[in-house]
C-alpha atoms as a PDB file:
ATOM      1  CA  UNK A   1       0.000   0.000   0.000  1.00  0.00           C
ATOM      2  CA  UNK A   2       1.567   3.535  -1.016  1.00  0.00           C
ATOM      3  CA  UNK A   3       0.382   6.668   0.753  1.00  0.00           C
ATOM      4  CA  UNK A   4       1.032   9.928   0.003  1.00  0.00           C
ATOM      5  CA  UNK A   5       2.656  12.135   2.284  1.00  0.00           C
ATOM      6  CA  UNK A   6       1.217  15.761   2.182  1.00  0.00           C
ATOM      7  CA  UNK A   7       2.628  18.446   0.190  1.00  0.00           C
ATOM      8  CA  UNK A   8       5.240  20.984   1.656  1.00  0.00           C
ATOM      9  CA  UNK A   9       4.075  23.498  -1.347  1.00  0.00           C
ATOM     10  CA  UNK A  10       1.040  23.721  -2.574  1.00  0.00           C
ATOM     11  CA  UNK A  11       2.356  23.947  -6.326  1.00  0.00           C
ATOM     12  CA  UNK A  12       4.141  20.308  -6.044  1.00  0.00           C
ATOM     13  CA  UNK A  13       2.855  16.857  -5.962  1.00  0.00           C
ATOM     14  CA  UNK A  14       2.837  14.690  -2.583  1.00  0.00           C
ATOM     15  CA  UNK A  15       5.664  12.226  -2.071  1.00  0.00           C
ATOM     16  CA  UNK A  16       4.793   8.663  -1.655  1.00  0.00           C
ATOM     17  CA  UNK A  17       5.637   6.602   1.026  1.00  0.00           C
ATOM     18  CA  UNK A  18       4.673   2.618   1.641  1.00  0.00           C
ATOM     19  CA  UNK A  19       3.935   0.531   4.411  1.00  0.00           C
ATOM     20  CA  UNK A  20       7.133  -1.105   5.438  1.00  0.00           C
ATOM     21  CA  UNK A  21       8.666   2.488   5.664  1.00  0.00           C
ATOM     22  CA  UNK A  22       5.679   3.706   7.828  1.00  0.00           C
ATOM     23  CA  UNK A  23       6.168   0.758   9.650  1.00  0.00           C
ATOM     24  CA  UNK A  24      10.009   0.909   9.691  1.00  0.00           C
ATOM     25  CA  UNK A  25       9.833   4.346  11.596  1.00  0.00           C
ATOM     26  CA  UNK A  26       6.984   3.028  13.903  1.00  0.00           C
ATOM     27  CA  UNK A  27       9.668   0.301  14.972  1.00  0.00           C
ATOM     28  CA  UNK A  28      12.400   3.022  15.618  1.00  0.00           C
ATOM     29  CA  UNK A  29      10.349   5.536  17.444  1.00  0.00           C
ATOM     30  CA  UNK A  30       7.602   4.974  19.879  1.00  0.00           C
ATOM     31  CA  UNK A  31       5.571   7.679  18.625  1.00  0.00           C
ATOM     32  CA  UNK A  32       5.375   9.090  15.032  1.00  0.00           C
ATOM     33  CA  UNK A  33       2.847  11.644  13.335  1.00  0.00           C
ATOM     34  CA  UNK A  34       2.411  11.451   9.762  1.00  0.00           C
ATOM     35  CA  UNK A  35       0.604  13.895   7.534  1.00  0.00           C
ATOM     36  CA  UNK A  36      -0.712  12.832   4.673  1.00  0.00           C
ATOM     37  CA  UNK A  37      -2.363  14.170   1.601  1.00  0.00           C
ATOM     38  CA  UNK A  38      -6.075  14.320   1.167  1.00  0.00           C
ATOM     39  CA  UNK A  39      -5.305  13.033  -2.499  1.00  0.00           C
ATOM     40  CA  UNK A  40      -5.266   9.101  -0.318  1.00  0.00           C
ATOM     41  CA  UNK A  41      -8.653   7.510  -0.286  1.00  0.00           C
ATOM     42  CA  UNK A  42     -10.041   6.970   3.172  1.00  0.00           C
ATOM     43  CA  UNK A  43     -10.565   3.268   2.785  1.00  0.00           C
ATOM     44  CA  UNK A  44      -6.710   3.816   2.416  1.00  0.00           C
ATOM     45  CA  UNK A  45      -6.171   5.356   6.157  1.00  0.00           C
ATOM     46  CA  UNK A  46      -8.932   2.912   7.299  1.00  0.00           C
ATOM     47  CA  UNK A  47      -6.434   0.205   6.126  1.00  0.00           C
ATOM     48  CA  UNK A  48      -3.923   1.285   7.582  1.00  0.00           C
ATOM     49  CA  UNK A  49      -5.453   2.145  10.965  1.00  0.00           C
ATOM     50  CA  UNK A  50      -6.527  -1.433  11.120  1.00  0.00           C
ATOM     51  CA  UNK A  51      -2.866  -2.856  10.156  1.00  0.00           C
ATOM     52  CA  UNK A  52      -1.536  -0.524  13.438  1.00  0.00           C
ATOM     53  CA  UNK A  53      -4.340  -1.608  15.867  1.00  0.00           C
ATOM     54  CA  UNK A  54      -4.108  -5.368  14.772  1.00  0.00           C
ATOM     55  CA  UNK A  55      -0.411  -5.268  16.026  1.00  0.00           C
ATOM     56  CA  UNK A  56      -2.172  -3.433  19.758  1.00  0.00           C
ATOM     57  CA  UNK A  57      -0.687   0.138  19.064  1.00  0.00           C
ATOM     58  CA  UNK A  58      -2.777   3.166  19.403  1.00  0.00           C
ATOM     59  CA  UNK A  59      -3.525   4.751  16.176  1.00  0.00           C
ATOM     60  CA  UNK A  60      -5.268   8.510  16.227  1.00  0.00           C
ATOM     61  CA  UNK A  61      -6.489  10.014  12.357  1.00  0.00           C
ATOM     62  CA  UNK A  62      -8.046  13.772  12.392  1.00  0.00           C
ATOM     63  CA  UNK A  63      -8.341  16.140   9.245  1.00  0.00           C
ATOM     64  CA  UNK A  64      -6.324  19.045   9.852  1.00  0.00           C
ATOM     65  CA  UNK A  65      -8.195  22.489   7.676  1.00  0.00           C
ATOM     66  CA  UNK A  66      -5.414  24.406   6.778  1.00  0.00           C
ATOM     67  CA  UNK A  67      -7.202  27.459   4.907  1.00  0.00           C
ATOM     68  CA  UNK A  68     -10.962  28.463   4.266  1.00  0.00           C
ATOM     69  CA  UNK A  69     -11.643  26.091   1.189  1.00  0.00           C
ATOM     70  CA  UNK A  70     -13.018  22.658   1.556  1.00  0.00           C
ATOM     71  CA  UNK A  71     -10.031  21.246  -0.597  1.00  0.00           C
ATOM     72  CA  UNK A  72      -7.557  22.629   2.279  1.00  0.00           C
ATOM     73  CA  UNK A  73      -7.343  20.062   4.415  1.00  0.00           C
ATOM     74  CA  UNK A  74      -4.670  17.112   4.991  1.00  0.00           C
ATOM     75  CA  UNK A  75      -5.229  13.911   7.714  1.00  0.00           C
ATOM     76  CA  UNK A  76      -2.591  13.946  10.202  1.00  0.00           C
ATOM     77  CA  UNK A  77      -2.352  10.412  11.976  1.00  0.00           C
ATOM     78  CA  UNK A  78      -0.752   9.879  15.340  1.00  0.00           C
ATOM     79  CA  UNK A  79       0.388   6.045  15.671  1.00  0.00           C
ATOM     80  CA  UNK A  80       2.122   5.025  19.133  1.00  0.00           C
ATOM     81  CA  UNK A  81       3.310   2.062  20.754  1.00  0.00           C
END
C-alpha cells in the first residue's frame, strides 16, 4: 500500500511513502505523526489504521483544515506504541 505524504508546497505533488517504511519508523520511534495528503482515499487510512491496531498500538487520524476552502485540508495520523 503507497500513501502519500502531504505536500510541503502547494504547487508540487505529494511524495509517496509505503507501508514497510511507515512501519520501519513506527519500529524506531515509539511515537510518530504522519501527515498525509487528502489526495489518499479513506478506505486507504482505514487500512492502515486497522494494520496498526491489529499489532495493539494506538492509532489517532483527524483532518487538519489548513485554509478556508473545503479542498484545504490534509489527515494527520498519530500512531504510538
Amino acid at each position: 500500500m503507497d500513501l502519500k505524504l502531504a505536500r510541503a508546497d502547494l504547487g508540487a505533488k505529494p511524495k509517496k511513502i509505503n507501508l514497510a517504511k511507515i512501519e520501519e519508523k513506527v519500529v524506531r520511534e515509539e511515537s510518530v505523526i504522519f501527515y498525509f495528503d487528502r489526495e489518499n482515499s479513506h478506505k486507504n487510512l482505514l487500512a492502515l489504521q486497522d494494520h496498526f491496531e491489529g499489532q495493539g498500538r494506538s492509532f489517532y487520524m483527524s483532518e487538519v483544515k489548513y485554509g478556508l476552502s473545503d479542498n484545504d485540508y490534509m489527515y494527520q495520523v498519530h500512531i504510538m506504541s
